[in-house]
N, C-alpha and C. Protein backbone atom coordinates (compact mmCIF):
# COMPACT_ATOMS: atom_id res chain seq x y z
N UNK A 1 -73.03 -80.43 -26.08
CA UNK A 1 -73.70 -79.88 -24.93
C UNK A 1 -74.76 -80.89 -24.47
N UNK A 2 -74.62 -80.86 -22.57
CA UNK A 2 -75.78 -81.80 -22.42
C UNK A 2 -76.61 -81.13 -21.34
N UNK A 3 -77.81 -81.70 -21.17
CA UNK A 3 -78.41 -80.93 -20.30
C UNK A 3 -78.74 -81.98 -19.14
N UNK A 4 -78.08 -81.84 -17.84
CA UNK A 4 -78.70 -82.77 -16.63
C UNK A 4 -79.78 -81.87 -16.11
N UNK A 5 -80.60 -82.49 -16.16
CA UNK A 5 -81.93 -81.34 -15.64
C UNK A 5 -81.73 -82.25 -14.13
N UNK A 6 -82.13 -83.27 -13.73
CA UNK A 6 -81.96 -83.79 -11.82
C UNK A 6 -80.71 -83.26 -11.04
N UNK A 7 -79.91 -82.71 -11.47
CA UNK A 7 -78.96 -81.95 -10.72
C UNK A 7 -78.89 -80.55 -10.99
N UNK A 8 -79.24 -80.03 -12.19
CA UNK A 8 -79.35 -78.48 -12.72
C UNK A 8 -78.22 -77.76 -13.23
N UNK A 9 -77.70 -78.82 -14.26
CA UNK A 9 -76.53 -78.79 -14.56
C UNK A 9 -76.26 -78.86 -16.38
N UNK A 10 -75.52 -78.05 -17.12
CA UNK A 10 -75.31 -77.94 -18.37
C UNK A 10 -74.00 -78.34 -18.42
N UNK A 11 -73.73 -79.27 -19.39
CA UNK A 11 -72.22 -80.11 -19.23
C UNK A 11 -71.89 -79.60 -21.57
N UNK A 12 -70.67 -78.84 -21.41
CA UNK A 12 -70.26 -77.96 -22.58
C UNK A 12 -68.89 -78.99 -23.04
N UNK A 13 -68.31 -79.59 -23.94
CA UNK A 13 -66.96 -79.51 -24.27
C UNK A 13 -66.39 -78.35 -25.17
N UNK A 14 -65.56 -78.03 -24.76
CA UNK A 14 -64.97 -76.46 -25.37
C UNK A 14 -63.58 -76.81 -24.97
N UNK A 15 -63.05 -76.67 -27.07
CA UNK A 15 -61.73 -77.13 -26.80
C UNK A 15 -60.70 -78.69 -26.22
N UNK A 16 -61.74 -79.42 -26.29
CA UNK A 16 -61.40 -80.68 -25.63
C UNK A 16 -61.69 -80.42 -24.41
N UNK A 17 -62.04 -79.59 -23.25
CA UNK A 17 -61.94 -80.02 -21.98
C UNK A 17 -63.77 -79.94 -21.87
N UNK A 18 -63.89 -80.89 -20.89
CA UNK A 18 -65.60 -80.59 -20.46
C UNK A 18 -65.91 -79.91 -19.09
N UNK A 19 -66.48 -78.98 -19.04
CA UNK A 19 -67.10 -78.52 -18.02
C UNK A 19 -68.71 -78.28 -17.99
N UNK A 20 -68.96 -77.73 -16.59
CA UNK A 20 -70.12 -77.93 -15.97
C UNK A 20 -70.93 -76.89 -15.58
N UNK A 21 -71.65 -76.08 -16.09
CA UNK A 21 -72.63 -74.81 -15.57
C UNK A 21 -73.73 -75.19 -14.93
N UNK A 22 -73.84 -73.96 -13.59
CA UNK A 22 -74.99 -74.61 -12.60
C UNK A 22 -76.13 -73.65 -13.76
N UNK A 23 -77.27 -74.40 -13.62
CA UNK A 23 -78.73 -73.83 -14.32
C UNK A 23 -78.87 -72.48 -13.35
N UNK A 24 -79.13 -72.98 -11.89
CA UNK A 24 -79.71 -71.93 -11.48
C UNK A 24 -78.93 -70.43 -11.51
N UNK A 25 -77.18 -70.40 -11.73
CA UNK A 25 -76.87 -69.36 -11.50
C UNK A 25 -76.74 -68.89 -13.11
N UNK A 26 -77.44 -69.74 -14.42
CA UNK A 26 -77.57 -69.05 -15.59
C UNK A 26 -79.07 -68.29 -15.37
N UNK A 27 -79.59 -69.34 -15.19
CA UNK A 27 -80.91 -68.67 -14.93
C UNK A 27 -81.81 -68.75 -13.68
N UNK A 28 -81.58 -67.64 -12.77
CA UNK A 28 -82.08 -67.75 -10.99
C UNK A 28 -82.89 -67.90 -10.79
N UNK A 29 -84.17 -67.38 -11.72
CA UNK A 29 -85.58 -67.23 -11.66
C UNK A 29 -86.30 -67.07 -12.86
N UNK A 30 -87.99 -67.70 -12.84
CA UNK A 30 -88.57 -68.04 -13.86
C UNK A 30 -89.06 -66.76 -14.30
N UNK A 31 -88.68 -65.09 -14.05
CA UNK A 31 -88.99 -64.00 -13.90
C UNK A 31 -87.85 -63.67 -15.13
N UNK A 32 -88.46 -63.31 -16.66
CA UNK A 32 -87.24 -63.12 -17.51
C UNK A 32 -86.51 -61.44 -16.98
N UNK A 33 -87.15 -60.93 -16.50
CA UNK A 33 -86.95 -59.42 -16.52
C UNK A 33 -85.50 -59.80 -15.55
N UNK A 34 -85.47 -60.38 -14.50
CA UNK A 34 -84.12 -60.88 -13.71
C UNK A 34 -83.10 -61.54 -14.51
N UNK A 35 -83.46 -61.77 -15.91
CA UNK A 35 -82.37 -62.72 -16.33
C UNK A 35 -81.03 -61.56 -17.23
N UNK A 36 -80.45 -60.76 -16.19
CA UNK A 36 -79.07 -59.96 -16.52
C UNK A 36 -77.84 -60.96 -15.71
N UNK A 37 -77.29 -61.49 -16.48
CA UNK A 37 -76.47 -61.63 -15.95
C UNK A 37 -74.91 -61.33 -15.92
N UNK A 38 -74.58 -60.77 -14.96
CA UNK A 38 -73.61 -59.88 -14.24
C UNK A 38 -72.44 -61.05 -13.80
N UNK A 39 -71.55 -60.20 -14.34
CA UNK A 39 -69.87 -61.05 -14.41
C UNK A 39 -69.84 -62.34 -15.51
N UNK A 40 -68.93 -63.26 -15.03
CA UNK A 40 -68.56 -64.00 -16.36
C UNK A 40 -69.09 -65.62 -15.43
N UNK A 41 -69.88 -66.63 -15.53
CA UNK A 41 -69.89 -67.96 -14.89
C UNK A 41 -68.95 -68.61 -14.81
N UNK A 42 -68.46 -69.08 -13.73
CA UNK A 42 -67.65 -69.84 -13.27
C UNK A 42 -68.12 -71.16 -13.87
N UNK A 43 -67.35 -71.75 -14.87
CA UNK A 43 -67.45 -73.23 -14.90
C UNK A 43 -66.84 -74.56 -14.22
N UNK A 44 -67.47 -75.37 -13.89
CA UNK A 44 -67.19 -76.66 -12.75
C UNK A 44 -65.78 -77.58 -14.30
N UNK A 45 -64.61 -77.97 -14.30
CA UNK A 45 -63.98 -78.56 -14.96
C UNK A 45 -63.76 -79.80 -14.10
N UNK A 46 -64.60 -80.38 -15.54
CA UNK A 46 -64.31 -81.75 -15.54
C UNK A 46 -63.84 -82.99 -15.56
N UNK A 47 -62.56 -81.94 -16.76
CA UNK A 47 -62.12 -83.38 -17.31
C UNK A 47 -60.72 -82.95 -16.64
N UNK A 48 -59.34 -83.84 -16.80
CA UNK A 48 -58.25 -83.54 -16.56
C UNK A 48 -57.63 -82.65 -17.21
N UNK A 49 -56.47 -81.81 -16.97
CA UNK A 49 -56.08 -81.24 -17.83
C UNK A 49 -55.08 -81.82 -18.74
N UNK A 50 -54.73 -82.88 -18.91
CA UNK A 50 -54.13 -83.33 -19.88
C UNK A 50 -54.39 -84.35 -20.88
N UNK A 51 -56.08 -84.44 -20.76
CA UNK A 51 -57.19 -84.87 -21.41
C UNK A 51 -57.86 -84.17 -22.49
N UNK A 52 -58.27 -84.99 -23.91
CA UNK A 52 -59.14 -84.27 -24.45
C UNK A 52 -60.50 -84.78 -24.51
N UNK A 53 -61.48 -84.45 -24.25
CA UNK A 53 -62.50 -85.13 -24.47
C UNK A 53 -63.17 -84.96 -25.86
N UNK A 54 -63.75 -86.37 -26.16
CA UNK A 54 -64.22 -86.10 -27.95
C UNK A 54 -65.62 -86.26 -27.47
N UNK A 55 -66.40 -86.89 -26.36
CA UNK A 55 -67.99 -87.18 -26.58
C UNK A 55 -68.35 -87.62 -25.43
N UNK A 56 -69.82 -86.84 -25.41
CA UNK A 56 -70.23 -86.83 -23.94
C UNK A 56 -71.74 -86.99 -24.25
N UNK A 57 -72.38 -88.53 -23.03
CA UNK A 57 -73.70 -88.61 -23.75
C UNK A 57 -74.22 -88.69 -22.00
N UNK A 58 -75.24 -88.12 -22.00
CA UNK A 58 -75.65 -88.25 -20.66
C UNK A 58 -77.32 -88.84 -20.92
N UNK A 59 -77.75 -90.14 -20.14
CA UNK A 59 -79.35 -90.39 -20.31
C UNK A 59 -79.38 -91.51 -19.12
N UNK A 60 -80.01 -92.23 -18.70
CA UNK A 60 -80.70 -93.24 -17.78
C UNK A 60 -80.80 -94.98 -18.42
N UNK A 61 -80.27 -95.38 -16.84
CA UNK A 61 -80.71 -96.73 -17.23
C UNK A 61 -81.54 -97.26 -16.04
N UNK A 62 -82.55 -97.96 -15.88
CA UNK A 62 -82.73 -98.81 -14.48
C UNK A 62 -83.21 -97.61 -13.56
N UNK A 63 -83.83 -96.39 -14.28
CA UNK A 63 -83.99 -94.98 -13.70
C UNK A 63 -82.68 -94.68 -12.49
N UNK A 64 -81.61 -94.73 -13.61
CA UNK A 64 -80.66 -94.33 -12.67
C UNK A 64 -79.90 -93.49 -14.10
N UNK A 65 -79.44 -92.31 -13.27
CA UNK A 65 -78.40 -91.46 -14.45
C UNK A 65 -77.39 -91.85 -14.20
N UNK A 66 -77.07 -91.67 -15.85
CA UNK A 66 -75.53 -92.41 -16.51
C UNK A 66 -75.09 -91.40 -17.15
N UNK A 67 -73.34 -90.79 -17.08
CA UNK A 67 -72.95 -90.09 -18.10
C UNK A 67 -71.70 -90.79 -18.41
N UNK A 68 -71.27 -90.61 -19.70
CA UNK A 68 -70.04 -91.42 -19.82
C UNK A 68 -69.21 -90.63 -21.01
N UNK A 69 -68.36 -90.30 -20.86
CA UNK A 69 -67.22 -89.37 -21.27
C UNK A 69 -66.16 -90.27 -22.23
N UNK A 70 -65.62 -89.99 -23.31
CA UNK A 70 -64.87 -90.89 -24.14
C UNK A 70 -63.71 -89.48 -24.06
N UNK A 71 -62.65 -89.81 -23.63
CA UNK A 71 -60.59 -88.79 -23.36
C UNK A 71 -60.13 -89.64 -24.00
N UNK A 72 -59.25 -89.02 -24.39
CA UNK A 72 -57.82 -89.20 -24.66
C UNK A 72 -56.73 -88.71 -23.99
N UNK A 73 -55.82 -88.99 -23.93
CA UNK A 73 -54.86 -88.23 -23.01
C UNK A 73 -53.44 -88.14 -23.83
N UNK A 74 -52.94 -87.27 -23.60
CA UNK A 74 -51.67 -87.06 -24.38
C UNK A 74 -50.40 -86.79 -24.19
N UNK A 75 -49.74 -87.01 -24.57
CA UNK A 75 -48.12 -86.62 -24.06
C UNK A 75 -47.64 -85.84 -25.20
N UNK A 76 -47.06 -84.48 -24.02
CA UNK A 76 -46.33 -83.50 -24.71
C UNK A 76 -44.93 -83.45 -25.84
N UNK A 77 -44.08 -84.54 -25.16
CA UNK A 77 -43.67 -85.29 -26.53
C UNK A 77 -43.89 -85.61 -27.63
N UNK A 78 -45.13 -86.16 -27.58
CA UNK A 78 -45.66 -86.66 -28.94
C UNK A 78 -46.01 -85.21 -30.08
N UNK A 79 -46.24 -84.03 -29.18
CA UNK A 79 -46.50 -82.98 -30.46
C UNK A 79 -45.24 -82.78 -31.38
């Protein structure tokens, strides 16, 4: 799990694939009594689907953000 706080974004691998939760629609407001949240979050998918991802590091260089993702990809044959 990573946390992009300059975009407001939580980046999860689950299962090999990576996806993307917006902050604000986990948490809308700094008001905990609002924090029910209702239905299931839609996650942003990241990676391909015929990708697994093993490692995900997100930090800055040159004050510029960098994330960089290490897949594999696979063929159904090979199982």
């Amino acid at each position: 799990m990573a946390v992009v706080a300059d975009f407001g974004w939580v980046l999860v691998v689950q299962g090999g694939k990576l996806a993307a939760f917006n902050l604000n629609e986990m948490i809308p407001t700094s008001d905990t009594s609002t924090w029910l949240m209702v239905g299931k979050l839609q996650a942003v998918k990241m990676s391909p689907a015929d990708h697994n991802v093993s490692f995900v590091r997100i930090g800055y260089t040159k004050d510029r953000l960098m994330g960089i993702s290490i897949t594999s990809s696979f063929d159904k044959a090979d199982k």
